[in-house]
Protein backbone atom coordinates (compact mmCIF):
# COMPACT_ATOMS: atom_id res chain seq x y z
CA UNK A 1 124.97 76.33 116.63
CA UNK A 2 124.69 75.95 112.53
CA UNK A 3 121.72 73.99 113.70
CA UNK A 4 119.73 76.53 115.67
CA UNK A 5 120.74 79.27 112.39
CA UNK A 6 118.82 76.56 110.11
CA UNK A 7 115.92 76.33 112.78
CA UNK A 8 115.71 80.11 113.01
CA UNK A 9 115.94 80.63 109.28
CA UNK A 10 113.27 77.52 108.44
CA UNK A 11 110.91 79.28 110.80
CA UNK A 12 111.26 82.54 109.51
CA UNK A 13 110.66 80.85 105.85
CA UNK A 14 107.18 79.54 106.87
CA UNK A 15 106.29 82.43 109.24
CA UNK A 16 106.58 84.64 106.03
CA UNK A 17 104.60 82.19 103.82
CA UNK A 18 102.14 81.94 106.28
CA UNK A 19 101.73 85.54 106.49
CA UNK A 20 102.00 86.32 102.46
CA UNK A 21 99.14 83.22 102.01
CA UNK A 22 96.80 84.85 105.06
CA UNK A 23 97.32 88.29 102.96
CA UNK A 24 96.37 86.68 99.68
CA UNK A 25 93.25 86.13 101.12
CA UNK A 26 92.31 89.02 102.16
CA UNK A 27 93.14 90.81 99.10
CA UNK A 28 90.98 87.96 97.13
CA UNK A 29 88.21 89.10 99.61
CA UNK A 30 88.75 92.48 99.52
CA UNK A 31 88.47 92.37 95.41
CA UNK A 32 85.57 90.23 96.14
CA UNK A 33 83.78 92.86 98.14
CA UNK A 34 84.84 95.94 95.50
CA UNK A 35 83.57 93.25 92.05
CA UNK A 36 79.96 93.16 94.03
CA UNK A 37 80.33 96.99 94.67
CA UNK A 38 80.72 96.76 98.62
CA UNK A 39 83.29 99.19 98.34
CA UNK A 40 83.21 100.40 102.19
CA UNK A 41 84.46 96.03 103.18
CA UNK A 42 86.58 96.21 100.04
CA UNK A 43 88.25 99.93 101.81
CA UNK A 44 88.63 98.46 104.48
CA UNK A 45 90.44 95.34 104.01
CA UNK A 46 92.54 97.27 101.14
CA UNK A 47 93.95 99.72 103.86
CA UNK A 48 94.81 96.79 106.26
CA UNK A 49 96.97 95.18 103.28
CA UNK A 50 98.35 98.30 102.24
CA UNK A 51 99.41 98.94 106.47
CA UNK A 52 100.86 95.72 106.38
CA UNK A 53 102.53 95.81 103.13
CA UNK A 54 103.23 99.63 102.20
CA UNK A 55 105.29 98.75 99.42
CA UNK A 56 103.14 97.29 97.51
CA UNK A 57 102.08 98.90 94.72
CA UNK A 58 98.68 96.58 94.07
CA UNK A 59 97.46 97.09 97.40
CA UNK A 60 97.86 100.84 97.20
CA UNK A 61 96.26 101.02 94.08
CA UNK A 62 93.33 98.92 94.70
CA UNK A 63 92.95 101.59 98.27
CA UNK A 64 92.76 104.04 95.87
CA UNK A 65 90.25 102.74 93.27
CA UNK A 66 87.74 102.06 95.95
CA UNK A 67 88.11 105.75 96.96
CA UNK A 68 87.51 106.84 93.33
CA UNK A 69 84.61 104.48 93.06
């Protein structure tokens, strides 16, 4: 039993790294996209980050600068 609760937990460990690395680079793409003034790709992968993550206060406020810009 305490081995399938370490299984579970170890899985849910990389699942969530796996999913915080494949956000990382989408953000570093999305800021790509807004530096070279593509601000509709930059939008767009912004508000995907920001549905995924609504907490986060980066993503929300990068959404935002590429609706000011």
């Amino acid at each position: 039993m305490k081995k399938n609760i370490v299984l579970l937990l170890l899985l849910f460990a990389f699942s969530n790294a796996f999913s915080q690395s494949a956000a990382d680079q989408k953000f570093r793409l999305a800021d790509s996209y807004e530096k070279s003034g593509d601000l509709q790709n930059a939008s767009r992968l912004y508000e995907e980050l920001h549905k995924e993550f609504p907490n986060n206060q980066v993503f929300f406020e990068s959404l935002a600068r590429t609706f000011l810009g």
